[in-house]
Protein backbone atom coordinates (compact mmCIF):
# COMPACT_ATOMS: atom_id res chain seq x y z
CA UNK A 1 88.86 112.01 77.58
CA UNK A 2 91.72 111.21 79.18
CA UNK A 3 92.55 109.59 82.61
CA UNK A 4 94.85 112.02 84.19
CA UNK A 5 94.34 113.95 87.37
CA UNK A 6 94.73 117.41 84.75
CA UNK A 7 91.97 115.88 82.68
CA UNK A 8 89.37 114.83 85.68
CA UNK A 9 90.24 117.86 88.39
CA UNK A 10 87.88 119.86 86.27
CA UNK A 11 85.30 118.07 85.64
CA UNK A 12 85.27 117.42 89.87
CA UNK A 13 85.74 121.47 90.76
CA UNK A 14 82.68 121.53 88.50
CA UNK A 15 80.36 119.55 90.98
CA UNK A 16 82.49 122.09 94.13
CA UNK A 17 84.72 119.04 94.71
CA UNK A 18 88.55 120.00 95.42
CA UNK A 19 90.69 117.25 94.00
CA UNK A 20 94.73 116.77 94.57
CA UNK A 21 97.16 114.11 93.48
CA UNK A 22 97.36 110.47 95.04
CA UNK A 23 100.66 108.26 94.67
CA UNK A 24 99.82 104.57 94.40
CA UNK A 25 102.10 101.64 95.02
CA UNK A 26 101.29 97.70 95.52
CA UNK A 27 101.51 98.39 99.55
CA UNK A 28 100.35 101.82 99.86
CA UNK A 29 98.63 104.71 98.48
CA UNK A 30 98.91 108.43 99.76
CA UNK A 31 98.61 112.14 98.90
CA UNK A 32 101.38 113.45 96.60
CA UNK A 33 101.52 117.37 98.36
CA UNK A 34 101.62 117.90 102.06
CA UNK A 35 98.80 120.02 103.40
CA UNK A 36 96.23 118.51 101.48
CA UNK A 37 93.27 118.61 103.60
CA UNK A 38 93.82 122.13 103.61
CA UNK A 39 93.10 122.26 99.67
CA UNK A 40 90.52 123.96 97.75
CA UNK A 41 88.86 124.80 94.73
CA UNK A 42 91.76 127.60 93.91
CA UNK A 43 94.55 125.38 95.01
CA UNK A 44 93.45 122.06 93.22
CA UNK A 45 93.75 123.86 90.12
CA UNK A 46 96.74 125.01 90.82
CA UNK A 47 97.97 121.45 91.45
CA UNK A 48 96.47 120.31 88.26
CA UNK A 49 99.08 122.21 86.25
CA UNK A 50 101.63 121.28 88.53
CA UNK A 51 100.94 117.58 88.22
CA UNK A 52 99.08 117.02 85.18
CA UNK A 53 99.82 113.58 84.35
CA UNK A 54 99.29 112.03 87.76
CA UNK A 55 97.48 108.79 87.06
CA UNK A 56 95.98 109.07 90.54
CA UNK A 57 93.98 111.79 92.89
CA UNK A 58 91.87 111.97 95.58
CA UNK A 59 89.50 114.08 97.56
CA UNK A 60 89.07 115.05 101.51
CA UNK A 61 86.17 113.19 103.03
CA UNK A 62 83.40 115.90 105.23
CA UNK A 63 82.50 119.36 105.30
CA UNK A 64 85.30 120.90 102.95
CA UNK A 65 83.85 118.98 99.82
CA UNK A 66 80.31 118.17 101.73
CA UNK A 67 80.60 114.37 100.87
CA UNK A 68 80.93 111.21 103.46
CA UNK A 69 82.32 107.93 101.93
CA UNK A 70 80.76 104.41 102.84
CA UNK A 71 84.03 102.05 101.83
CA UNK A 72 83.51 98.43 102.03
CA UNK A 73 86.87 96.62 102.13
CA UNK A 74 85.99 93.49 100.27
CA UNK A 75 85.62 92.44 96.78
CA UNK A 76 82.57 90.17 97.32
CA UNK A 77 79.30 92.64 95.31
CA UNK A 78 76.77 91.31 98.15
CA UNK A 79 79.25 94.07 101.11
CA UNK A 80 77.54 96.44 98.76
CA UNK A 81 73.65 95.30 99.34
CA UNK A 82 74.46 94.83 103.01
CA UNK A 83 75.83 98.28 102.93
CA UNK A 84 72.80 99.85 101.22
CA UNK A 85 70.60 98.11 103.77
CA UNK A 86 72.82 99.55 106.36
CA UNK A 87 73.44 103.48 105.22
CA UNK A 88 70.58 103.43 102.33
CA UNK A 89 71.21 104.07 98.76
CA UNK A 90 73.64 106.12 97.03
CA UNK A 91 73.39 107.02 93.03
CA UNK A 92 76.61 107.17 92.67
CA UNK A 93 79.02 103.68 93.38
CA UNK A 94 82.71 103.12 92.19
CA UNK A 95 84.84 99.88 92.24
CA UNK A 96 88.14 100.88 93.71
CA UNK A 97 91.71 99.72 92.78
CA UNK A 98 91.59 96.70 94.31
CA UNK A 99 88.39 95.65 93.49
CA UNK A 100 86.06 96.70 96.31
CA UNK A 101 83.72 99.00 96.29
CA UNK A 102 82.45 102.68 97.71
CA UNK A 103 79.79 104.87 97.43
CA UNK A 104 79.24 108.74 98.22
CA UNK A 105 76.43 110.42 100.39
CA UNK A 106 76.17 114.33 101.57
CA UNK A 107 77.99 114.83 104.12
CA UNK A 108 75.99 115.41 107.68
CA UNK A 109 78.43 115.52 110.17
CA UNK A 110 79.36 112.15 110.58
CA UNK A 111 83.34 111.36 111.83
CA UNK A 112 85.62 109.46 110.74
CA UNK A 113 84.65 106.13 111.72
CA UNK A 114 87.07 102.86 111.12
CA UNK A 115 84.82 99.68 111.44
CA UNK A 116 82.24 101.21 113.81
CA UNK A 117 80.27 97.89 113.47
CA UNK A 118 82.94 95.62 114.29
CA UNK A 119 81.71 92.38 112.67
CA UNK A 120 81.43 94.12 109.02
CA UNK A 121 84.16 95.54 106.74
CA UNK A 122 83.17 98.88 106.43
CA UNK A 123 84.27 101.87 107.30
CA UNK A 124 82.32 105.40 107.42
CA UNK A 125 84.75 108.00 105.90
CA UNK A 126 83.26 111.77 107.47
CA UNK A 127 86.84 112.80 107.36
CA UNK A 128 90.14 112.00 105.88
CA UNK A 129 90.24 110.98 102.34
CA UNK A 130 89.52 108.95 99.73
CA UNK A 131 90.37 108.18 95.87
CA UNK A 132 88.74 109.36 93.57
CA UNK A 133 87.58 107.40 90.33
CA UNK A 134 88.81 106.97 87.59
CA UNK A 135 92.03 106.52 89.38
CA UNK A 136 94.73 103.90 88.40
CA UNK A 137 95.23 101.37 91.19
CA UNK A 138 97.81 99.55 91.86
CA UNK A 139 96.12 96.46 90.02
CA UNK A 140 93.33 98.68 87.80
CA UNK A 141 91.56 101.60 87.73
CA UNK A 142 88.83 102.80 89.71
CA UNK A 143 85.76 102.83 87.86
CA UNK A 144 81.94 104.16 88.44
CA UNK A 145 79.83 101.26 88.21
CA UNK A 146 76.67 103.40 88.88
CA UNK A 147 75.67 107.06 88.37
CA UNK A 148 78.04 109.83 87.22
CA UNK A 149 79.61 113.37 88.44
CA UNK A 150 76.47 114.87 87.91
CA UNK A 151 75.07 112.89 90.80
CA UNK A 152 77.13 114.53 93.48
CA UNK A 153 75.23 117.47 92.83
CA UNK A 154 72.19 115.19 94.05
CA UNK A 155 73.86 113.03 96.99
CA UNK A 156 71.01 112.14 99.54
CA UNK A 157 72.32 111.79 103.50
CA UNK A 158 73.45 108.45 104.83
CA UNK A 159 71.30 106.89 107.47
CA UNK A 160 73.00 106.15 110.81
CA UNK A 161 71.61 102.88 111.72
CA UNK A 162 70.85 101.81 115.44
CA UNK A 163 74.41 99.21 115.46
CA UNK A 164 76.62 102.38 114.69
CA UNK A 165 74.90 104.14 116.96
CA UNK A 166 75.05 101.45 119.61
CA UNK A 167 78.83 101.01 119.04
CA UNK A 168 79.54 104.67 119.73
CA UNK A 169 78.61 104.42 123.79
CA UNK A 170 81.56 106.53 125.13
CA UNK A 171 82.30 103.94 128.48
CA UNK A 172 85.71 103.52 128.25
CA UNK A 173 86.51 106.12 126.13
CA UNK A 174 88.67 109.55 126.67
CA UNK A 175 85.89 112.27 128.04
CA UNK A 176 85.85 115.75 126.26
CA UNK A 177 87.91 117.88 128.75
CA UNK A 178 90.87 115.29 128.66
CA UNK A 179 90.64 115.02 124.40
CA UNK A 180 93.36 117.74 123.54
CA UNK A 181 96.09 116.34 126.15
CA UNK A 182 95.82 112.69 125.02
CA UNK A 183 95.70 113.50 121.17
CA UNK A 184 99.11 115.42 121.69
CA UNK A 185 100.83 112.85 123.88
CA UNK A 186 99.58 109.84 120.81
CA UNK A 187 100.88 111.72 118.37
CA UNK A 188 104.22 112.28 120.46
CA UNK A 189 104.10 108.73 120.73
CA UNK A 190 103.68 108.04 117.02
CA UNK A 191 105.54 110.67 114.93
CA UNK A 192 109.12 108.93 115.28
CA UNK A 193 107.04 106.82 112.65
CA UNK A 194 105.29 108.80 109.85
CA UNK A 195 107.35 109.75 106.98
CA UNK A 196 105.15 112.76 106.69
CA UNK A 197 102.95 115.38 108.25
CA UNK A 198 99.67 114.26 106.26
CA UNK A 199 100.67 110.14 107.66
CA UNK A 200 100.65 111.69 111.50
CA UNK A 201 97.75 113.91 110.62
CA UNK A 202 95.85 110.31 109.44
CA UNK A 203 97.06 108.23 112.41
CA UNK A 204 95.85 110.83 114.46
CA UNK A 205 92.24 110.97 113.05
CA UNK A 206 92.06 107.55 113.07
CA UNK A 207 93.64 106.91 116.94
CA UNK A 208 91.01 110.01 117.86
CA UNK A 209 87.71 108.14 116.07
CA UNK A 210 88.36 104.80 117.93
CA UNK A 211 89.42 106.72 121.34
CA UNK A 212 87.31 109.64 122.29
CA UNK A 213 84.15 109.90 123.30
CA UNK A 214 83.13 113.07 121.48
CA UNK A 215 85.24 113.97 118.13
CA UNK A 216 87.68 116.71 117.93
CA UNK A 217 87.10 119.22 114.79
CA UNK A 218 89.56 118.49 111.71
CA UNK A 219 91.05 122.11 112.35
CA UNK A 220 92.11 120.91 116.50
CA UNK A 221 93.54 117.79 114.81
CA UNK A 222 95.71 119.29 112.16
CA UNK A 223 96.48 122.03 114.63
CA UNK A 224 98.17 119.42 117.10
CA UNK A 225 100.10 117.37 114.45
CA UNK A 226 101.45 120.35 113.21
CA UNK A 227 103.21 121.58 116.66
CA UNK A 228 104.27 118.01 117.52
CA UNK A 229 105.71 117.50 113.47
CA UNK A 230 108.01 120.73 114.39
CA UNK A 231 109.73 118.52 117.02
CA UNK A 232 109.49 115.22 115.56
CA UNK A 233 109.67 113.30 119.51
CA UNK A 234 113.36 115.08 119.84
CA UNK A 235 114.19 115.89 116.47
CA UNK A 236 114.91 120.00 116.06
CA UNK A 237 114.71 122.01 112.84
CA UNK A 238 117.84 124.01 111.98
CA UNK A 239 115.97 125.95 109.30
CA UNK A 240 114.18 123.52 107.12
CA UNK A 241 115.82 120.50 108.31
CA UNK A 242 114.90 118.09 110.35
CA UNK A 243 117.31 116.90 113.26
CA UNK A 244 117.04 113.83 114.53
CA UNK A 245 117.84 113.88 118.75
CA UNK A 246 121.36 112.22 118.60
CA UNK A 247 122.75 113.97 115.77
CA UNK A 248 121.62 117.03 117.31
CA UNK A 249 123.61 116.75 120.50
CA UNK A 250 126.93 116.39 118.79
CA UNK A 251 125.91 119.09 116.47
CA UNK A 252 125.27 121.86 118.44
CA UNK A 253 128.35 120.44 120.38
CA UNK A 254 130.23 121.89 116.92
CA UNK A 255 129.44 125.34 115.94
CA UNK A 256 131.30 125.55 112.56
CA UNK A 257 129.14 122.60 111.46
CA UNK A 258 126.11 124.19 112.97
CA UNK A 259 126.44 127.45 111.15
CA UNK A 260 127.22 125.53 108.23
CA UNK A 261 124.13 123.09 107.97
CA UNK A 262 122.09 126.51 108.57
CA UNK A 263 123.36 128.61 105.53
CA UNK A 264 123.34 125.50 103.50
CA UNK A 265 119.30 124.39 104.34
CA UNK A 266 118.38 128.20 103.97
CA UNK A 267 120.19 128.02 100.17
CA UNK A 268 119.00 124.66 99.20
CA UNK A 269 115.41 122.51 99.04
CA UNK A 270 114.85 119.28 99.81
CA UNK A 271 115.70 117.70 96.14
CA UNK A 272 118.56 120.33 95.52
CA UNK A 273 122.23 118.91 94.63
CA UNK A 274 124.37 121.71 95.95
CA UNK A 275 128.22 122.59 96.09
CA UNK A 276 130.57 122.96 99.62
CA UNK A 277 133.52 123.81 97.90
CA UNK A 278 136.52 125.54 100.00
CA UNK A 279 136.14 128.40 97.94
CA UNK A 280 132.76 129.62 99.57
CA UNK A 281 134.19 130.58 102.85
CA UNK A 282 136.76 133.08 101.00
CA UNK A 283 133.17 133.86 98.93
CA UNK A 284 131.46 134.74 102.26
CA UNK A 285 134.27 135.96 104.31
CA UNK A 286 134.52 133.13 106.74
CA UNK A 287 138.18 131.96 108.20
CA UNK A 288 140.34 129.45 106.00
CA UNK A 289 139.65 126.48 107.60
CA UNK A 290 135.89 126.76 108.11
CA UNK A 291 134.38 125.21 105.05
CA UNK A 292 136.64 122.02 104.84
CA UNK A 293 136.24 121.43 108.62
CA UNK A 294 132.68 121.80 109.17
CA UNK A 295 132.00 120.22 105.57
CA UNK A 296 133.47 116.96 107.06
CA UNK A 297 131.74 117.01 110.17
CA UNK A 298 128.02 117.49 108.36
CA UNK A 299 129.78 114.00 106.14
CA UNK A 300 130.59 112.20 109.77
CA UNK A 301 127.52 112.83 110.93
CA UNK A 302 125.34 111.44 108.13
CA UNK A 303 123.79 115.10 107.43
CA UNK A 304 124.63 115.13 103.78
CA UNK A 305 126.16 112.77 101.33
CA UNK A 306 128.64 113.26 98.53
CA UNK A 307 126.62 111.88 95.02
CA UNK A 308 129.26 113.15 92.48
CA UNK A 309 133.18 113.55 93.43
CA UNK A 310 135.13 116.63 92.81
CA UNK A 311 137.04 116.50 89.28
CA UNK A 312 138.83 118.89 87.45
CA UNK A 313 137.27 121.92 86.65
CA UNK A 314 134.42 120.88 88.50
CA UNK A 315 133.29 120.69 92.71
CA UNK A 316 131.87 117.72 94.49
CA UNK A 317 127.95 117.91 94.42
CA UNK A 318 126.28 116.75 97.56
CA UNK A 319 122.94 116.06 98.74
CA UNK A 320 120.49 115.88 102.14
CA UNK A 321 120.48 112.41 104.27
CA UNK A 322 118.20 114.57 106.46
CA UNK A 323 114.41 115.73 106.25
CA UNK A 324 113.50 119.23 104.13
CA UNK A 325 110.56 120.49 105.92
C-alpha cells in the first residue's frame, strides 16, 4: 500500500473515521480545505479524489469521529508511561512527525484541553484535530508503533485523573452566562491575525479551553468565528473579497472602482488570472472611460496586480492582492 491520503482515507472511513488533507511545513502544519471540522464520511471521500496524493491528513478530535487524543509533546518514550499512568492504556500509539508520541481513546466528552496539568507536556485533544498516521512530517512519517486501525473499533475511555480534575476549578475563569460575549470580542481581537477561518476557529477553541469555566459546544464556536471572519476586525466583503478597513474607505469613496472590483470577484476565484481589457466596458455597455479608469484605481490601491503585460494580440492578465472568501 501506498502512503497517500487517497490510499489511507479508506481504510479510516472503514473504522467511521472522516479523514481530510493536512499541509505540512518545517514551522507549521494545518488543514488543506476550509470547513474541515464540518467534514464527514461523504465529504472525506469526496476530498480523497480531489487530493489524492496528499502526503498528509488528519482527523477532527471528539464526538464527530468519537475519538479523544492524549498528545505528549516530547520525544523522550518514558512521556508515554507517565501518560498511561495518567489517562490508562490505549491499544493503539503512533510516533508523530517530529518524533513524539500520541495515543487514541473513545471519546467521552472531554474538551479540548492544552496542558491541563501544567507541569507535564501533554495535552488532552476532545476537540480540534490531529494527524493522522502514516502521515509524512516535516522530518518523517508518522508511524503506529502499537496496535492497528482495527483497534479504533475497540478504543477503551480515558481516565480523568484527580490533577486534571483539580486544575479545572473555574475561580478566575469567565462564568457561563458571560461565555458567548467574551468568545466574540477574543476572536475580534485575534482575526486581524489568522490567515484563515479554520486558524481563528483553532485560536478560538484553544483561548475558550484555558478561559471559561464551562466549555462552549464546537457548533457555538464555529458559529462565532464564522460571523466575526465575515468582517475580518474592519475588513468588508465586496462579493468574495475581502476588504481590508483602509482600502475600503477610499474605495467606496470611488464608485467606478467599486462596481468594478464587484463584477470582477463575482467572475473570478481566488487562483483565477483574469483580463480588464478596455474592450469589456463596450462588451457590457458601460461608458468609454470606465474600464481604464477604475482598472487603475483597483492597481493604486493594491486590489489586483498585473502578472503578464499586454502584447500584441494579446491583454494584460492580472491577479488578486486581496482575500477570495
Amino acid at each position: 500500500m501506498q502512503d497517500t491520503f487517497a490510499d489511507w482515507q479508506p481504510q479510516y472511513a472503514e473504522r467511521r473515521v472522516a479523514t481530510f488533507p493536512v499541509t505540512i511545513g518545517r514551522d507549521e502544519k494545518k488543514p488543506s480545505v476550509v470547513g474541515y471540522m464540518k467534514v464527514g464520511l461523504r465529504g472525506s471521500a469526496q476530498l480523497a479524489n480531489k487530493f489524492p496524493g496528499a502526503s498528509s491528513f488528519g482527523f477532527t478530535c471528539g464526538p464527530s469521529n468519537g475519538i479523544t487524543v492524549v498528545d505528549m509533546d516530547d520525544t523522550d518514550p518514558t512521556i508515554v508511561r507517565e501518560a498511561e499512568r495518567l489517562f490508562g492504556r490505549s491499544p493503539l500509539l503512533w510516533r508523530t512527525g517530529s518524533g513524539k508520541f500520541a495515543m487514541a481513546f473513545r471519546h467521552n466528552g472531554e474538551a479540548r484541553r492544552i496542558r491541563p496539568i501544567p507541569t507535564l507536556p501533554i495535552d488532552l485533544l476532545g476537540g480540534g484535530y490531529c494527524v493522522a498516521p502514516p502521515s509524512a512530517g516535516a522530518a518523517r512519517r508518522y508511524e503506529i508503533i502499537e496496535g492497528t486501525l482495527a483497534d479504533l473499533d475497540r478504543l477503551p475511555k480515558a481516565r480523568i485523573p484527580a490533577d486534571i480534575a483539580a486544575s479545572s476549578r473555574t475561580k478566575g475563569k469567565i462564568p457561563k452566562g458571560e461565555r458567548n460575549n467574551a468568545l466574540f470580542q477574543y476572536c475580534r481581537s485575534t482575526v486581524a491575525y489568522c490567515d484563515s477561518l479554520d486558524q481563528l476557529i483553532d485560536a478560538a477553541a484553544t483561548w475558550a479551553d484555558c478561559q471559561l469555566a464551562a466549555p462552549l459546544p464546537n457548533a457555538e464556536i464555529i458559529k462565532t468565528c464564522s460571523s466575526v471572519w465575515q468582517y475580518r476586525g474592519g475588513r468588508r466583503r465586496i462579493v468574495n473579497n475581502i476588504i481590508e478597513a483602509p482600502q475600503y474607505e477610499k474605495l467606496v469613496a470611488n464608485t467606478d472602482a467599486l462596481a468594478l472590483l464587484a463584477y470582477l470577484s463575482a467572475e473570478n476565484g481566488r487562483a483565477a488570472e483574469f483580463m480588464i481589457a478596455d474592450g469589456l466596458g463596450k462588451a457590457r455597455g458601460w461608458p468609454l472611460r470606465f474600464v481604464p479608469s477604475a482598472r487603475k484605481a483597483l492597481l493604486d490601491l493594491g486590489l489586483v496586480e498585473c502578472v503578464l503585460p499586454a502584447r500584441r494580440g494579446a491583454p494584460a492578465l492580472y491577479r488578486w492582492l486581496v482575500p477570495v472568501a
